[in-house]
N, C-alpha and C. Protein backbone atom coordinates (compact mmCIF):
# COMPACT_ATOMS: atom_id res chain seq x y z
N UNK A 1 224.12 -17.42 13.54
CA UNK A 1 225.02 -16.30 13.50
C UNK A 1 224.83 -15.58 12.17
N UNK A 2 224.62 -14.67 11.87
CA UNK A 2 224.29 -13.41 11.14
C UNK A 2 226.04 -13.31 10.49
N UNK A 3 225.96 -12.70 8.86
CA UNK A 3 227.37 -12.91 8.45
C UNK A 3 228.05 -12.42 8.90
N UNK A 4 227.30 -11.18 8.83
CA UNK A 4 228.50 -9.43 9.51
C UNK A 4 228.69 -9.52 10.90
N UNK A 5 228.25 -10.48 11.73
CA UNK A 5 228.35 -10.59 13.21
C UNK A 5 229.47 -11.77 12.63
N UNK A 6 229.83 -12.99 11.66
CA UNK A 6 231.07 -13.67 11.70
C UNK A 6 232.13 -12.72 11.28
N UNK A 7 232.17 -11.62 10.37
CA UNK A 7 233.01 -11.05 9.33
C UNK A 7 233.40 -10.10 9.98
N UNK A 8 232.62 -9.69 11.09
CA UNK A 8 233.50 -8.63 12.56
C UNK A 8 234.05 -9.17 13.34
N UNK A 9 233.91 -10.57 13.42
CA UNK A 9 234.88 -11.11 14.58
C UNK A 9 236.10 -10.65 15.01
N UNK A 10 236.37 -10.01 16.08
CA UNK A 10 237.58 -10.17 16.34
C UNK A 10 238.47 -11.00 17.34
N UNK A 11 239.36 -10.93 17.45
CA UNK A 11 240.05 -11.68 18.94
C UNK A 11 239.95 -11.35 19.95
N UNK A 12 239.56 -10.27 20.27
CA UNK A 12 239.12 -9.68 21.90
C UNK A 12 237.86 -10.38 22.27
N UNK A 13 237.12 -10.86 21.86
CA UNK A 13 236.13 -11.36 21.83
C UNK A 13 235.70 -12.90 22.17
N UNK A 14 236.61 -13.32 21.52
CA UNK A 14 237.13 -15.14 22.09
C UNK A 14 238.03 -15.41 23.31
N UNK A 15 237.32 -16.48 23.71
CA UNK A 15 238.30 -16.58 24.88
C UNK A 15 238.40 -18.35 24.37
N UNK A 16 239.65 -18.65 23.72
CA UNK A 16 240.00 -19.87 23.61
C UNK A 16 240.31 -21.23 25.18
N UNK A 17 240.51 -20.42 25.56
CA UNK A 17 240.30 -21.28 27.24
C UNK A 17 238.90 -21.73 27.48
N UNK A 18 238.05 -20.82 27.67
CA UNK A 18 236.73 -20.92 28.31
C UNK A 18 235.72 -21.62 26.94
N UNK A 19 236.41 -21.95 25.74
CA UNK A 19 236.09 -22.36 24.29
C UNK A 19 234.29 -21.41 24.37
N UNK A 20 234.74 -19.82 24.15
CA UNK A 20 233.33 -19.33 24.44
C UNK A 20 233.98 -18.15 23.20
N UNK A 21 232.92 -17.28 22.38
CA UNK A 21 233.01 -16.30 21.58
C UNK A 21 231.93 -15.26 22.24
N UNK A 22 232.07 -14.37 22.89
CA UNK A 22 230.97 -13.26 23.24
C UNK A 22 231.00 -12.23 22.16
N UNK A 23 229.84 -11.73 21.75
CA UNK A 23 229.80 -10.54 20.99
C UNK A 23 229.16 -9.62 21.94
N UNK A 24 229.11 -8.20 22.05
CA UNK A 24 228.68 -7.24 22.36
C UNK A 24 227.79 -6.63 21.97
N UNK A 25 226.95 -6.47 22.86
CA UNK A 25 225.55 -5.74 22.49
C UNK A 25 225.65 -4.91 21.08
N UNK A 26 226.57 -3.96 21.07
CA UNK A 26 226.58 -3.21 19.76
C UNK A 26 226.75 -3.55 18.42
N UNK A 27 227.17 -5.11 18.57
CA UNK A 27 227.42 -6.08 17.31
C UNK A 27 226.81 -6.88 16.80
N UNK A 28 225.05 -6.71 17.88
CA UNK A 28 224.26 -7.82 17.57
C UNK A 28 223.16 -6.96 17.13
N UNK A 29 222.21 -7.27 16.16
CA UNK A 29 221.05 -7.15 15.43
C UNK A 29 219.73 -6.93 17.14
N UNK A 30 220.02 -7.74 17.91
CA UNK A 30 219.24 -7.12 18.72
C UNK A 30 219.49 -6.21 19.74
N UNK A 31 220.83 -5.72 19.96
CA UNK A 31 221.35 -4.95 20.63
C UNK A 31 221.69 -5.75 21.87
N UNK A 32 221.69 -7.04 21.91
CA UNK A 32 221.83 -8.01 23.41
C UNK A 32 223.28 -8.76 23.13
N UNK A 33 223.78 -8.70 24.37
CA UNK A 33 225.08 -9.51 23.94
C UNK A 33 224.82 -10.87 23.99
N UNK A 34 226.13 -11.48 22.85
CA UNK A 34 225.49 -13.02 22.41
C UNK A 34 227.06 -13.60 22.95
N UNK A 35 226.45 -15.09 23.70
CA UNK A 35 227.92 -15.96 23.75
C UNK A 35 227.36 -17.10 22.54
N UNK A 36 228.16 -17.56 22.74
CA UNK A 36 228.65 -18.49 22.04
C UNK A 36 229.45 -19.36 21.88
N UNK A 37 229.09 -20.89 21.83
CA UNK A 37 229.92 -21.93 23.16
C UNK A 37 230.38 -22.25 21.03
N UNK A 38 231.96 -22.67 21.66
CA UNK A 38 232.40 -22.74 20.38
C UNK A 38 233.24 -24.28 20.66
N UNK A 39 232.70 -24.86 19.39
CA UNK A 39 233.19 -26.34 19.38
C UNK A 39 234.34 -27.08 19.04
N UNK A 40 234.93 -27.61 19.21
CA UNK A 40 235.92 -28.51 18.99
C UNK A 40 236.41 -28.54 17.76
N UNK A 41 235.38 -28.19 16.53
CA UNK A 41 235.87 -27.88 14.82
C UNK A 41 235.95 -26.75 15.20
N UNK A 42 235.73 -25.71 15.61
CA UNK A 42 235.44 -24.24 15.42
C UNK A 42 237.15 -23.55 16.65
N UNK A 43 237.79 -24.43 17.41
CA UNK A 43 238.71 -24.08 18.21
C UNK A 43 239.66 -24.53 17.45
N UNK A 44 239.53 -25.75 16.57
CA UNK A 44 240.66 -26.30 15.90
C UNK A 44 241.01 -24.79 14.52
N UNK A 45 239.67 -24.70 14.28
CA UNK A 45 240.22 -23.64 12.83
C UNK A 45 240.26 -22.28 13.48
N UNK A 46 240.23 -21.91 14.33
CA UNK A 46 240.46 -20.55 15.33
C UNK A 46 241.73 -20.95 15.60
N UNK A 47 242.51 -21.78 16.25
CA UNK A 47 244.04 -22.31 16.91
C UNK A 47 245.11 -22.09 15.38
N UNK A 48 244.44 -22.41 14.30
CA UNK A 48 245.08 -22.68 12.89
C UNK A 48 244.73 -21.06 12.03
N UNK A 49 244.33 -20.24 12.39
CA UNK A 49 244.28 -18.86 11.95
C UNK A 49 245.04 -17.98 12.46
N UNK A 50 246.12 -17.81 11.20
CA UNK A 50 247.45 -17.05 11.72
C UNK A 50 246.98 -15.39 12.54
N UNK A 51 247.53 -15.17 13.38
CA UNK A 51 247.60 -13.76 14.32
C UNK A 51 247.71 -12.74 13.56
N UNK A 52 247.64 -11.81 12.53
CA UNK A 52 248.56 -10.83 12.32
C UNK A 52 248.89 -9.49 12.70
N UNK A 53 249.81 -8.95 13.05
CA UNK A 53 250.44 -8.19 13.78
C UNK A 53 249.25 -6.15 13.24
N UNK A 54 248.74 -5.80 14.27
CA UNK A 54 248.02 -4.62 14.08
C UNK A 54 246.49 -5.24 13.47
N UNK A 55 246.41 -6.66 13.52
CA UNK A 55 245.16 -6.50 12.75
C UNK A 55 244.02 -7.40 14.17
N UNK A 56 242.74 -6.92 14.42
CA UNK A 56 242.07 -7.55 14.89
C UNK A 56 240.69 -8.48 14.51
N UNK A 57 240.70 -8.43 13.52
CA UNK A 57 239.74 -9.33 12.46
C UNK A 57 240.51 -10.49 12.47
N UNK A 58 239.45 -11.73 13.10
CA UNK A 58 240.15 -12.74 13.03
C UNK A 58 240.20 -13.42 11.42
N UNK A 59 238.84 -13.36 10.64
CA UNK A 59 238.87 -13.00 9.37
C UNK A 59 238.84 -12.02 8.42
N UNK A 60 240.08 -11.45 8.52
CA UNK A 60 240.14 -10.22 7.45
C UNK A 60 240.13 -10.04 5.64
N UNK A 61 240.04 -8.97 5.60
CA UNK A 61 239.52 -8.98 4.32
C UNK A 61 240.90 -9.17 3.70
N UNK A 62 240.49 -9.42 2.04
CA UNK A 62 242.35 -9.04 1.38
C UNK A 62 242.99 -7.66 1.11
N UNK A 63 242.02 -6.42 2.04
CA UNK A 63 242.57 -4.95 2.01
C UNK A 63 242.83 -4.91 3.45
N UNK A 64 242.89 -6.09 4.20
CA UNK A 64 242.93 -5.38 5.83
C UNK A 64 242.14 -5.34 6.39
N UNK A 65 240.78 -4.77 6.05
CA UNK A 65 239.64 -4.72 7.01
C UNK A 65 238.94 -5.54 7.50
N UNK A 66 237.69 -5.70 7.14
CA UNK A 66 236.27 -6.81 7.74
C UNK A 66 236.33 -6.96 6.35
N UNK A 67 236.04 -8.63 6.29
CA UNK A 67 235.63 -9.06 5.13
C UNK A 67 234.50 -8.73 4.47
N UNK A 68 234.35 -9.18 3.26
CA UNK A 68 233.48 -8.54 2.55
C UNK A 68 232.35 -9.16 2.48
N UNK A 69 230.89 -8.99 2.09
CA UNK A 69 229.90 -10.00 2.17
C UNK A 69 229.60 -10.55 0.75
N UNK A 70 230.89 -10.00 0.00
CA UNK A 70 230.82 -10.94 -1.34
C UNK A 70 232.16 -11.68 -1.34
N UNK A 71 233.29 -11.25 -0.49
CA UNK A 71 234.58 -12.46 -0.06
C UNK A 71 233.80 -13.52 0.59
N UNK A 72 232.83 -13.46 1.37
CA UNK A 72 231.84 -14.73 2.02
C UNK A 72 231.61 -15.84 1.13
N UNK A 73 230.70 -14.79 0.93
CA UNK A 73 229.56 -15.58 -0.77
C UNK A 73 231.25 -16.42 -1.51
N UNK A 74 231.89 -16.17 -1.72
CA UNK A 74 233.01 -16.00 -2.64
C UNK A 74 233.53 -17.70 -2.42
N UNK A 75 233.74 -17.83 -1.10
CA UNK A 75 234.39 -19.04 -0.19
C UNK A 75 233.45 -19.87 0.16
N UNK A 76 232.08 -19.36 0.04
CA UNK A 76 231.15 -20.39 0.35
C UNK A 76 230.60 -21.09 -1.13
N UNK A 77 230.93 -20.28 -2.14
CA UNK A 77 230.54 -21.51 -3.64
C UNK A 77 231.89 -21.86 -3.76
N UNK A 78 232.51 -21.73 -3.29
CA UNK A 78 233.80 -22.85 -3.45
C UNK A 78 233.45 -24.11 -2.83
N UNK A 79 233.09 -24.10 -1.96
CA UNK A 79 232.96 -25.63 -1.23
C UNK A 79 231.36 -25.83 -1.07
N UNK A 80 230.27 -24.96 -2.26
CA UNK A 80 228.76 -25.50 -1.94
C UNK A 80 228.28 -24.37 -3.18
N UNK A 81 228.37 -25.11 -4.12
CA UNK A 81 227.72 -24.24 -5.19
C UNK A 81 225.86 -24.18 -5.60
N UNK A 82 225.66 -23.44 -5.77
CA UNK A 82 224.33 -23.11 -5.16
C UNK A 82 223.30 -22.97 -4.27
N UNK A 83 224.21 -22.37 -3.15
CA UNK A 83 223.68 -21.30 -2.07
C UNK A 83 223.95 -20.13 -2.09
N UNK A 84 223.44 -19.81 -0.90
CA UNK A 84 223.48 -18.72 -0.18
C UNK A 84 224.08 -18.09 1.15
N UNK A 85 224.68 -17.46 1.42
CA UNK A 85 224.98 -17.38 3.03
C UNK A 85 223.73 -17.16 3.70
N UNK A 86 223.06 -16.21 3.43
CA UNK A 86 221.48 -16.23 3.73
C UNK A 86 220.86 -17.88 3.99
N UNK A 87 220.52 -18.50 2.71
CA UNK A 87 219.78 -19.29 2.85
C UNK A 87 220.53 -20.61 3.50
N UNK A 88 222.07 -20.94 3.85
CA UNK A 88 222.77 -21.39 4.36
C UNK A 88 222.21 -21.57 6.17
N UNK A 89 222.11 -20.54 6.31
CA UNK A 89 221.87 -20.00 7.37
C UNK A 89 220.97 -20.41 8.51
N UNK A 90 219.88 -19.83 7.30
CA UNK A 90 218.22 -20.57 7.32
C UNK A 90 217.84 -21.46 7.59
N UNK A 91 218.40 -22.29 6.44
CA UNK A 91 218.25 -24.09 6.85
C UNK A 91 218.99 -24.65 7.75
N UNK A 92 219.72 -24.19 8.32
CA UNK A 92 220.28 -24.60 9.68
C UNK A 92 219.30 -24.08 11.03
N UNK A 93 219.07 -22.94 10.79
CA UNK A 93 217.74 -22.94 11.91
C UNK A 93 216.88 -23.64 12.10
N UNK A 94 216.29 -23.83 10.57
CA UNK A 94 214.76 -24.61 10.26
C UNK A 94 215.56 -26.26 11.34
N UNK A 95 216.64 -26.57 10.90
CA UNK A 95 216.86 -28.26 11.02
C UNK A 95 216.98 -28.33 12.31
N UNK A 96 217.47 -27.08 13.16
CA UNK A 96 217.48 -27.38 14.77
C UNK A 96 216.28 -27.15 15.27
N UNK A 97 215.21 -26.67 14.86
CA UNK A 97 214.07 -26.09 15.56
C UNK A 97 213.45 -27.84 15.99
C-alpha cells in the first residue's frame, strides 16, 4: 500500500463486516481498483479509531484534512527510528516475494 493511498483512507471505503478495504480506481497509482482483505490487527485498530462527526479521513490530519506525508514519517520514527515509509514499504515487498 502506497502512503497517500493509506493517508486518503476514508470510511466509505471499508466495509468492517466483509473485513475488506476497496480503493477506487481514481485512488490508485494504476488507475485499477484495489481490495484489500484486512486483518484481525488492522479491524481491531479500525474498531478503536474514534468516528468524527463531518470528517471522512479515517486518519486525519491535525488541521482536518488528509494527513500529511511528514505526520507519517513523524509516527513512524516514533516506534522505528531509522526508516523510511518508502523504504518500510519496500522491504516488506522484497520479504513476501
Amino acid at each position: 500500500m502506497r502512503s497517500g493511498e493509506a493517508r486518503g483512507a476514508v470510511w466509505d471505503e471499508v466495509d468492517l463486516a466483509a473485513r475488506m478495504w476497496t480503493l477506487p480506481a481514481e485512488r490508485t497509482k494504476m488507475q485499477r481498483p484495489h481490495r484489500v482483505p484486512l486483518s484481525k490487527g488492522a479491524l481491531r485498530i479500525l474498531r478503536a479509531v474514534p468516528h468524527f462527526v463531518g470528517q471522512d479521513f479515517i486518519f486525519p490530519g491535525d488541521q482536518g484534512g488528509r494527513m500529511t506525508d511528514v505526520a507519517l514519517s513523524k509516527e513512524l520514527h516514533k516506534l522505528m527510528t531509522g526508516v523510511t515509509v518508502h523504504g518500510f514499504r519496500s522491504s516488506f515487498r522484497q520479504w513476501l516475494e
